[in-house]
Protein backbone atom coordinates (compact mmCIF):
# COMPACT_ATOMS: atom_id res chain seq x y z
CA UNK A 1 -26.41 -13.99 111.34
CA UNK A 2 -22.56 -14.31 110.42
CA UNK A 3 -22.14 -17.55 111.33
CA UNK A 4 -25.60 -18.84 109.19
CA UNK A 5 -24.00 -16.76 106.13
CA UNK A 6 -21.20 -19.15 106.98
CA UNK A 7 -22.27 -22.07 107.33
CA UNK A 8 -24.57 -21.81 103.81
CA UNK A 9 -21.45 -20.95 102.23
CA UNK A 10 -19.78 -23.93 103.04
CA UNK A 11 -22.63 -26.18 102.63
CA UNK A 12 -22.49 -24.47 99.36
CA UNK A 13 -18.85 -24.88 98.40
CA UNK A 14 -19.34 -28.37 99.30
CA UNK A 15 -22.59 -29.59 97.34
CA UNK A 16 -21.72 -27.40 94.32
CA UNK A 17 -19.31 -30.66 92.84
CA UNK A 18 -22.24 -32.90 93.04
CA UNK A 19 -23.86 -30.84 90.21
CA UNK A 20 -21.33 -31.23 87.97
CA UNK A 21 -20.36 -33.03 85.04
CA UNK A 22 -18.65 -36.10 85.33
CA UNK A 23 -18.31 -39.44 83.50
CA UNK A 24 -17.05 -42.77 83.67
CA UNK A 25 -16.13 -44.86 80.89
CA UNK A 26 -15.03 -48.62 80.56
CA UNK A 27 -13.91 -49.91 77.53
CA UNK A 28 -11.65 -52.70 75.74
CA UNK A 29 -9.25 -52.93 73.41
CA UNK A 30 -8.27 -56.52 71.87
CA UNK A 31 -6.13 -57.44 68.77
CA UNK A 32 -5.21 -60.72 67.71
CA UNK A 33 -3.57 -62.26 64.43
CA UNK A 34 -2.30 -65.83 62.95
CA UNK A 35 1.24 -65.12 62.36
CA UNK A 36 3.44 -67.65 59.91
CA UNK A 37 6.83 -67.16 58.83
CA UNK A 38 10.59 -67.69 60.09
CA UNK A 39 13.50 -66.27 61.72
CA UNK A 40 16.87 -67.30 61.13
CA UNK A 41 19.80 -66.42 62.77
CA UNK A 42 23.70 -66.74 62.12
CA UNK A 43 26.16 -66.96 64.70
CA UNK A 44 29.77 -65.29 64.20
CA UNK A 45 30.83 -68.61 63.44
CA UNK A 46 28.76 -68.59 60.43
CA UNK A 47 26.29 -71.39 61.93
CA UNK A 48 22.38 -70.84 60.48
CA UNK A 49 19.76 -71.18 62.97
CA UNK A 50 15.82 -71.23 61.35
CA UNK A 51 13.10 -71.41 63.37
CA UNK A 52 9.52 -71.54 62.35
CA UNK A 53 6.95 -69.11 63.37
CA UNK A 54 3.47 -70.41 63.83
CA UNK A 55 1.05 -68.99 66.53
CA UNK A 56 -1.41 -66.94 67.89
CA UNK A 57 -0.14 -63.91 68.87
CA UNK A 58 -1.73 -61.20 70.91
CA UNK A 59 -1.37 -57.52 70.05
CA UNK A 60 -0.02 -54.73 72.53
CA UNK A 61 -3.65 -53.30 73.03
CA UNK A 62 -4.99 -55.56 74.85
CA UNK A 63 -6.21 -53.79 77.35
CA UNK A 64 -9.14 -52.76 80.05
CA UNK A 65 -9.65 -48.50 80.37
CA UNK A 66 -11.43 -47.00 83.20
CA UNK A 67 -11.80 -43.47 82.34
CA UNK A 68 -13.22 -40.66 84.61
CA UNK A 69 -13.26 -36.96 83.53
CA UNK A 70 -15.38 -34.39 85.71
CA UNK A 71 -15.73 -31.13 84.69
CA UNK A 72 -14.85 -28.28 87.92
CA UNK A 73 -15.55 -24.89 88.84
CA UNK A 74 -13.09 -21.87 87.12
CA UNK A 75 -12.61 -23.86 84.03
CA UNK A 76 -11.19 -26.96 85.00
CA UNK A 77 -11.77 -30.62 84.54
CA UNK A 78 -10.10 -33.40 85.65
CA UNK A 79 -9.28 -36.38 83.99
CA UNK A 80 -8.02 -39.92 85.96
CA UNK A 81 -6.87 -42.67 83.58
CA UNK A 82 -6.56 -46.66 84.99
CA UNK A 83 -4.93 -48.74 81.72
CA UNK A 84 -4.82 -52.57 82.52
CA UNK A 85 -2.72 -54.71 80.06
CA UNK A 86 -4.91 -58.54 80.25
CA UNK A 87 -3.70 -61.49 78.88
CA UNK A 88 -4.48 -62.80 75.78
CA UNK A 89 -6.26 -66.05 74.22
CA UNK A 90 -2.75 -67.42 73.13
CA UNK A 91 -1.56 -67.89 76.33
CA UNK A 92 -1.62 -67.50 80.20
CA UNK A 93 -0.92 -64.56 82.49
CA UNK A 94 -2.14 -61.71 84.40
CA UNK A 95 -3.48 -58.40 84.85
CA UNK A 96 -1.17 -55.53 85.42
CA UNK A 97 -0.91 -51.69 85.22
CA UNK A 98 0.00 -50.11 81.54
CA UNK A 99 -0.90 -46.34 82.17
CA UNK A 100 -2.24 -45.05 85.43
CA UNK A 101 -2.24 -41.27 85.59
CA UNK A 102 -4.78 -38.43 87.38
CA UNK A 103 -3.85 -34.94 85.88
CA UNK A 104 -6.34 -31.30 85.26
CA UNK A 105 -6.95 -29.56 82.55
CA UNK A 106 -7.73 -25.55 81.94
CA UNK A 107 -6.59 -22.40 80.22
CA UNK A 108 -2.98 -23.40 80.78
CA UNK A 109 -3.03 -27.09 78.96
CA UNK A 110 -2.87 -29.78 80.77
CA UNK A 111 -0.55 -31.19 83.61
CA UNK A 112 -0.57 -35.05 84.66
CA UNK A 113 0.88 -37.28 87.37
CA UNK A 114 1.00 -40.97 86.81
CA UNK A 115 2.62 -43.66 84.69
CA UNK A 116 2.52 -42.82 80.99
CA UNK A 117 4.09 -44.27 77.74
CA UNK A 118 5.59 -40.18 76.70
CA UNK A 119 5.57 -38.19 73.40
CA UNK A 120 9.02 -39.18 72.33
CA UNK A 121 7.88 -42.84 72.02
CA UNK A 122 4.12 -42.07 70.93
CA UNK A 123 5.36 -39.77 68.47
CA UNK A 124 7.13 -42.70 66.43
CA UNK A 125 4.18 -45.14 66.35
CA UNK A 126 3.26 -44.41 62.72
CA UNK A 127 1.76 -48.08 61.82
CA UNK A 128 -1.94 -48.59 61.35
CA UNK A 129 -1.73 -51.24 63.89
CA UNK A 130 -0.15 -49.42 66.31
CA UNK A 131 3.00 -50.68 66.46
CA UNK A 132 1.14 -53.49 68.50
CA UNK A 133 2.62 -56.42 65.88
CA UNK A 134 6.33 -55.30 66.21
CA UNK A 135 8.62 -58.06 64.53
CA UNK A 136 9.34 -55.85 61.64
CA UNK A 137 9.02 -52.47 60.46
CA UNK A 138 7.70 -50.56 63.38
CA UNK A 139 9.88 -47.12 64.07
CA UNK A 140 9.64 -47.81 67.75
CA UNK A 141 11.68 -50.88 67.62
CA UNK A 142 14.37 -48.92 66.26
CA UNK A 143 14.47 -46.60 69.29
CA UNK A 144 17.21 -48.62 71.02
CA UNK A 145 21.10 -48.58 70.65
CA UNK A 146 22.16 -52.87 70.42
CA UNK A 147 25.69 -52.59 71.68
CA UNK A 148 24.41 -51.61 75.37
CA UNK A 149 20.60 -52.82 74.76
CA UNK A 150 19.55 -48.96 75.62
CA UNK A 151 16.02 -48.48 74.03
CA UNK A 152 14.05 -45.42 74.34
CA UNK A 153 10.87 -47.06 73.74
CA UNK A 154 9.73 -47.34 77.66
CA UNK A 155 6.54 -46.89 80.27
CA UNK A 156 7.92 -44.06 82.45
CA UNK A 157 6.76 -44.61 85.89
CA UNK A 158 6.29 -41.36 88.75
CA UNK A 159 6.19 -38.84 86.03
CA UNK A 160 5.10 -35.24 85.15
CA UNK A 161 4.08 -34.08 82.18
CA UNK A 162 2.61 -30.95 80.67
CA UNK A 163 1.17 -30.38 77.48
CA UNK A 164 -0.06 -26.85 76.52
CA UNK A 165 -3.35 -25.91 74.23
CA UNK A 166 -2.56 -25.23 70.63
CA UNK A 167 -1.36 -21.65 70.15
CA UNK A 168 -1.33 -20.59 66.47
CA UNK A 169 -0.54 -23.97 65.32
CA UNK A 170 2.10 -24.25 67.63
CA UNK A 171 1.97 -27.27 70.82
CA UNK A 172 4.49 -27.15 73.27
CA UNK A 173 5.41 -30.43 75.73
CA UNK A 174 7.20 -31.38 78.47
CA UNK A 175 7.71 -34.30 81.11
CA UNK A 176 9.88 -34.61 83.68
CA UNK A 177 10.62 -38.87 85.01
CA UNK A 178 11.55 -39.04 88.41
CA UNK A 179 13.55 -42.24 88.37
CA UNK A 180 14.24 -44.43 91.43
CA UNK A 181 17.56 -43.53 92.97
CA UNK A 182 19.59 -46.21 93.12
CA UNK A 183 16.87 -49.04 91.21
CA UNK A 184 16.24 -52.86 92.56
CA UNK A 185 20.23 -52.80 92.63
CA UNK A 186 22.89 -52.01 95.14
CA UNK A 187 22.71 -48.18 96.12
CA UNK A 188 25.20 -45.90 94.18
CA UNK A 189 27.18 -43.31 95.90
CA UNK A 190 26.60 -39.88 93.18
CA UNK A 191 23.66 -41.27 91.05
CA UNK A 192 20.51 -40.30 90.38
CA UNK A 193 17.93 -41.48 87.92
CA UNK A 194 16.08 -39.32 85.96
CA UNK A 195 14.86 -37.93 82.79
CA UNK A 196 13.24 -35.29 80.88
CA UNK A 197 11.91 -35.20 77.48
CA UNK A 198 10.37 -31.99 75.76
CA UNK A 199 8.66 -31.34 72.23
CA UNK A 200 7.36 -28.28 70.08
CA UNK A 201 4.78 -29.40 67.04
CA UNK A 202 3.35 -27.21 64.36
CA UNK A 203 0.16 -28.18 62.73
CA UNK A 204 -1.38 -26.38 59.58
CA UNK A 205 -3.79 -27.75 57.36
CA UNK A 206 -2.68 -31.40 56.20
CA UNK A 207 0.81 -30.90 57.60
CA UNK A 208 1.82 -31.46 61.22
CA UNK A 209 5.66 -31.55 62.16
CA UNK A 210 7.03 -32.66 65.72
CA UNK A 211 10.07 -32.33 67.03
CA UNK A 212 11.04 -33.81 70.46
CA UNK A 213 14.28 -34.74 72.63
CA UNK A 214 14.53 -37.88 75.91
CA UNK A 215 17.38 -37.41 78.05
CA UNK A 216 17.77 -40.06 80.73
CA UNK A 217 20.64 -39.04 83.35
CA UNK A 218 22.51 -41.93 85.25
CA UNK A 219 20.79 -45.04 84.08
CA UNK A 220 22.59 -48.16 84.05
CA UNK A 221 23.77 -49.08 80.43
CA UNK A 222 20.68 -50.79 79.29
CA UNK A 223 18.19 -48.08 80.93
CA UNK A 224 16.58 -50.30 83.01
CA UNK A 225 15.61 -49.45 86.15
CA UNK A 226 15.67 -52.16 88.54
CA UNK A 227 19.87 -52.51 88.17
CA UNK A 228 21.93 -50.55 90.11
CA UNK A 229 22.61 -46.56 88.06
CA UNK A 230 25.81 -45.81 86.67
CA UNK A 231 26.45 -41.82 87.92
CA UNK A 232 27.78 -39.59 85.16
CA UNK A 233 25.90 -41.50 82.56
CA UNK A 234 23.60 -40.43 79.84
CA UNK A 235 21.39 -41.47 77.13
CA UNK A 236 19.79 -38.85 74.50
CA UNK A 237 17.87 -38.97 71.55
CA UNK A 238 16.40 -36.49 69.37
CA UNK A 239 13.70 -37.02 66.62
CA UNK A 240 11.96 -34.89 63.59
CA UNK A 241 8.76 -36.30 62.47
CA UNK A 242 6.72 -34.71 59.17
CA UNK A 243 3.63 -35.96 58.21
CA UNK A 244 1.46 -34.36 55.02
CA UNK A 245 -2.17 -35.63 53.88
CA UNK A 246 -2.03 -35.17 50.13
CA UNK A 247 -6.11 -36.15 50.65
CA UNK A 248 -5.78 -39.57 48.16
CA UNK A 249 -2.58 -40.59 50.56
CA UNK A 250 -0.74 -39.57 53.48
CA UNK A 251 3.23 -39.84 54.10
CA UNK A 252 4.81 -40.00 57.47
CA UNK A 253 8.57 -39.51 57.51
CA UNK A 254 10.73 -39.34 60.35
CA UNK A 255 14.97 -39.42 61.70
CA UNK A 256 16.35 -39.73 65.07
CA UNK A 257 20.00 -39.55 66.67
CA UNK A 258 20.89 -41.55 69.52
CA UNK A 259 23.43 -41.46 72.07
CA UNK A 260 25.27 -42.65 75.26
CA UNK A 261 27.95 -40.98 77.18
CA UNK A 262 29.52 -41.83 80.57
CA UNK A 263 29.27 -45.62 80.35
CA UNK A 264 31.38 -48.58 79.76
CA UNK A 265 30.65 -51.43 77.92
CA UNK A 266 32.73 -54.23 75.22
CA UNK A 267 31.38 -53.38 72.57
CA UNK A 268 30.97 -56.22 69.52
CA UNK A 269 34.59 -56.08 68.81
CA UNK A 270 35.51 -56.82 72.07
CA UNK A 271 37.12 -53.36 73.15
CA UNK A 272 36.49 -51.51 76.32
CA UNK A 273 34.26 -48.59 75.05
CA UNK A 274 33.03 -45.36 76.94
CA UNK A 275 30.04 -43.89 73.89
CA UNK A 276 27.90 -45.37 71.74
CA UNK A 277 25.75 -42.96 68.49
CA UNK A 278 23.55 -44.31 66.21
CA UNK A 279 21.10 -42.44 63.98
CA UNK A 280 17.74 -43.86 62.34
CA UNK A 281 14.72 -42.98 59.91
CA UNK A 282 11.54 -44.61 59.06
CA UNK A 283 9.00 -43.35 56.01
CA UNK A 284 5.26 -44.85 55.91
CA UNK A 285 2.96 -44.42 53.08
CA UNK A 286 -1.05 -44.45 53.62
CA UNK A 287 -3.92 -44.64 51.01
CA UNK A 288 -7.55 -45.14 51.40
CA UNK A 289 -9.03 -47.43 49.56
CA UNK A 290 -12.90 -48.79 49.80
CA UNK A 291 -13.54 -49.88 52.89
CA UNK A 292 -10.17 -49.57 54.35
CA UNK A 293 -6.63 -48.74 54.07
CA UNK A 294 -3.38 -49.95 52.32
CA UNK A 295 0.05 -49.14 53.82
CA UNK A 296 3.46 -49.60 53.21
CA UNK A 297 6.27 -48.64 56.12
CA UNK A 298 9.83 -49.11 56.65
CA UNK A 299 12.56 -48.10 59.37
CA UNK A 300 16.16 -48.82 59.80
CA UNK A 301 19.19 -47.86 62.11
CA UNK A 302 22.65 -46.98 60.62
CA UNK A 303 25.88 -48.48 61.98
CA UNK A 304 26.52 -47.73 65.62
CA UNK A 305 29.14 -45.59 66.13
CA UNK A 306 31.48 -46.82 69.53
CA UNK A 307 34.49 -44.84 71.18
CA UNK A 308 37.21 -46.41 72.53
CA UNK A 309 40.87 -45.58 73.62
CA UNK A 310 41.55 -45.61 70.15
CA UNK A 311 39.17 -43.05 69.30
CA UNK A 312 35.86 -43.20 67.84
CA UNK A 313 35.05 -45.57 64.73
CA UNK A 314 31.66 -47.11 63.23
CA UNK A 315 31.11 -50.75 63.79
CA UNK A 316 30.60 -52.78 60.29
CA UNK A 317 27.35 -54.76 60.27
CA UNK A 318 25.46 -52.99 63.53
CA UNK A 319 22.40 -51.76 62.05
CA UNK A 320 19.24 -52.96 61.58
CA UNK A 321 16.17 -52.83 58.41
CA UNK A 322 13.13 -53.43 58.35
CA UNK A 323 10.06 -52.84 55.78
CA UNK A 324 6.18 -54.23 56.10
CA UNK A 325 3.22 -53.67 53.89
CA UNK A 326 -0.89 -54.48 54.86
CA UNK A 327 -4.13 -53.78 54.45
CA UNK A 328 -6.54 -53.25 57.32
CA UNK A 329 -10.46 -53.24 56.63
CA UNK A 330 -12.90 -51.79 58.56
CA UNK A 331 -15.94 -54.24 58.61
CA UNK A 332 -17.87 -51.86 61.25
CA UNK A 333 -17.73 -48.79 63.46
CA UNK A 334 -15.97 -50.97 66.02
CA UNK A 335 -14.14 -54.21 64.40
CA UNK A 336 -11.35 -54.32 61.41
CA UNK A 337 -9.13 -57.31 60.16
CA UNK A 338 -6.18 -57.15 58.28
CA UNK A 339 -3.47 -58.50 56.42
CA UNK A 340 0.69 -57.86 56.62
CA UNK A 341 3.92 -59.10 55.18
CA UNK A 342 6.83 -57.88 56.31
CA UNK A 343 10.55 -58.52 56.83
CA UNK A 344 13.38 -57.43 59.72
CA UNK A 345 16.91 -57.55 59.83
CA UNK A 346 19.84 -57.10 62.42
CA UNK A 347 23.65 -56.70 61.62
CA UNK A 348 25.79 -59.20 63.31
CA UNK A 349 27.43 -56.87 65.37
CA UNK A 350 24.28 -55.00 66.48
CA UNK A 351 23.72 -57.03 69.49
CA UNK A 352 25.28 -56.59 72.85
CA UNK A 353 26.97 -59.26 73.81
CA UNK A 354 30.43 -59.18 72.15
CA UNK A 355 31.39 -62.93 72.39
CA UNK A 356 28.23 -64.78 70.88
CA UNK A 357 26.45 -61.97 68.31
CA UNK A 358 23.82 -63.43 65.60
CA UNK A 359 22.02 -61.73 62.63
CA UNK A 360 19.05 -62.31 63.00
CA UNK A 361 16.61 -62.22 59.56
CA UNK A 362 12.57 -62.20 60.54
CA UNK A 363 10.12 -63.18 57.76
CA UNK A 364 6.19 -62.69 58.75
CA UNK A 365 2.75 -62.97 57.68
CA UNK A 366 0.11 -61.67 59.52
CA UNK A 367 -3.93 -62.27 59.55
CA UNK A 368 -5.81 -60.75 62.03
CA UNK A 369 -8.64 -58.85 63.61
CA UNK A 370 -8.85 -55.44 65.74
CA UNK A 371 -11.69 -54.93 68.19
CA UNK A 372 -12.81 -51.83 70.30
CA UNK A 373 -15.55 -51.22 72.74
C-alpha cells in the first residue's frame, strides 16, 4: 500500500508541469534608415579630413527573440531569453548571440544567469530610437573615457543579476560579471576580472529617478576582455538619471562620473599617466504630437582629467558634444518611420593614441523606418 502511495506521488510530482502555463514567443525586430551627411576630422597637424556619408545603415535592433516563460508550482515562473543579432540589408554577415539568459521569478524579484546588456548601460538609453542610430547624441556613447578607450557601454557575458519587485516605489538591483581570468591574452599572475554594478530607483506618479554604480576590477586599460588583465586596476562609474512626464512633454536628464585607477597609459600629451576622471550629462526633451512624437536630446563629456608624476591636471580639448533632434511616426500598431538631424563632436585630445589624435566633427541626416513583430 506504501509503495502505490509512492509511486502516485511521484507520477504526480512529475505530470503536474505538463499542466502548466507556458509560452513561446518568436518575434523580430528590424530598423533601417538612409543616412547623408559628413564627418571631418583634423589631425594635430591641423590637416582637414571630410568624408561623405551616404548609405544604408542598419539599426542595433536587428534582431531574432525566442522567448519562453512557464509559469511553476509555489509561485514561480521561469523565463529563458535567446537574442540573435542578424545582419542587415546593407551589407553581409552573420548570426550571433546578443542576450542569452534563463533566470526565475517569485516573491523575491527576479534572479538571472546569462549574457545581458545591464542596468547601468540600459538606464542611459533615453533616445526614441533606442540609441540604435548612435553617431551623435546618444548618452551611451558617452559612457567611455578616450584617453584609454574604456567604455562602459558593454554585453556582460557569465553574469548574475537580481532585480527585486517594487516595494513602496522603491526597486533595488544588482549584478555581479564574472569575467574571464586572465582573457584571450597571456595569463596574469594576481588578476582577476570582474565586476559588479548595483542600482536603487524610486518611481511615483510621473517621476522615476535611478541611481546606479559599474565597477570593473582588473581589466586591461580599454576593458576588453580578450587582452591580457592588468591586476590592481579599476574602472568606476556612477550615474543619476531623473525623468518627469509633465503629461504634454516628458524630460529625461541625467550625469555620470567616470574613473580609472591602477593603470598606465600616455595619455594625449604624451606623459606616462597612472588615472584618468571624466564626468558627463545628457538632457532629452519628448512631446507628443498627432500621430507621433518630436524629440530633441543632447549629451556631452567634460575634459578628462589624467594624473601623472606631476600630479593631476585636466587635458584641454578632451571632451566630446553632441545634440540630435527627430520625429518618429507611428503609421500602425507595429511599424513607425522617422526623421533626425543631428551633430557630434570630439576634442582633439580625447582620443587615445597620443602621437596621431584627430577631432573628429559628425554631421547626419537620418530617414528611416522601425518594424516589430
Amino acid at each position: 500500500m506504501k509503495k502505490a502511495l509512492v509511486a502516485a506521488a511521484v507520477a504526480g510530482a512529475l505530470a503536474a508541469p505538463s499542466a502548466m502555463a507556458a509560452d513561446l514567443k518568436i518575434s523580430m525586430e528590424w530598423g533601417q534608415a538612409l543616412a547623408f551627411g559628413e564627418t571631418t576630422t583634423t589631425t594635430v597637424a591641423g590637416v582637414n579630413n571630410t568624408v561623405d556619408i551616404q548609405e544604408v545603415t542598419d539599426a542595433g535592433r536587428n534582431r531574432l527573440k525566442f522567448l519562453w516563460d512557464e509559469t511553476l508550482d509555489n509561485g514561480l515562473a521561469v523565463h529563458a531569453r535567446m537574442v540573435f543579432n542578424v545582419a542587415g540589408t546593407s551589407n553581409a554577415g552573420a548570426v550571433s548571440i546578443r542576450n542569452a539568459y534563463i533566470g526565475l521569478t517569485g516573491d523575491f524579484g527576479s534572479i538571472k544567469v546569462g549574457t545581458e546588456e545591464h542596468f547601468f548601460e540600459v538606464d542611459l538609453i533615453t533616445d526614441p530610437l533606442g540609441a540604435d542610430y548612435n553617431r551623435t547624441s546618444d548618452p551611451i556613447l558617452s559612457l567611455n573615457l578616450g584617453n584609454t578607450g574604456f567604455s562602459f557601454t558593454r554585453r556582460d557575458s557569465e553574469s548574475v543579476w537580481w532585480t527585486s519587485k517594487p516595494m513602496n516605489g522603491f526597486m533595488a538591483r544588482a549584478a555581479y560579471i564574472m569575467g574571464p581570468a586572465s582573457g584571450d591574452g597571456a595569463p596574469t599572475a594576481g588578476a582577476d576580472q570582474d565586476g559588479m554594478q548595483v542600482g536603487l530607483s524610486y518611481m511615483t506618479g510621473p517621476m522615476r529617478i535611478d541611481v546606479s554604480q559599474a565597477t570593473y576590477n582588473d581589466y586591461a586599460n580599454t576593458g576588453a576582455e580578450d587582452v591580457a588583465p592588468v591586476a590592481g586596476s579599476e574602472a568606476t562609474a556612477t550615474s543619476l538619471k531623473v525623468a518627469y512626464d509633465f503629461g504634454t512633454f516628458k524630460v529625461i536628464g541625467a550625469v555620470w562620473n567616470m574613473e580609472q585607477t591602477g593603470i598606465t597609459f600616455t595619455d594625449s600629451s604624451g606623459d606616462a599617466a597612472t588615472a584618468v576622471e571624466a564626468s558627463g550629462q545628457s538632457l532629452n526633451f519628448e512631446m507628443p504630437v498627432a500621430g507621433g512624437m518630436v524629440w530633441a536630446a543632447m549629451s556631452s563629456i567634460g575634459d578628462q582629467d589624467t594624473t601623472t608624476a606631476a600630479g593631476s591636471a585636466a587635458i584641454n580639448d578632451s571632451g566630446k558634444d553632441g545634440w540630435d533632434i527627430g520625429y518618429l511616426h507611428n503609421m500602425s500598431a507595429q511599424t513607425y518611420v522617422f526623421v533626425r538631424y543631428g551633430t557630434s563632436e570630439t576634442g582633439l585630445n580625447f582620443n587615445a593614441d597620443a602621437g596621431g589624435n584627430t577631432s573628429s566633427e559628425t554631421d547626419e541626416l537620418l530617414i528611416g523606418w522601425l518594424l516589430n513583430y
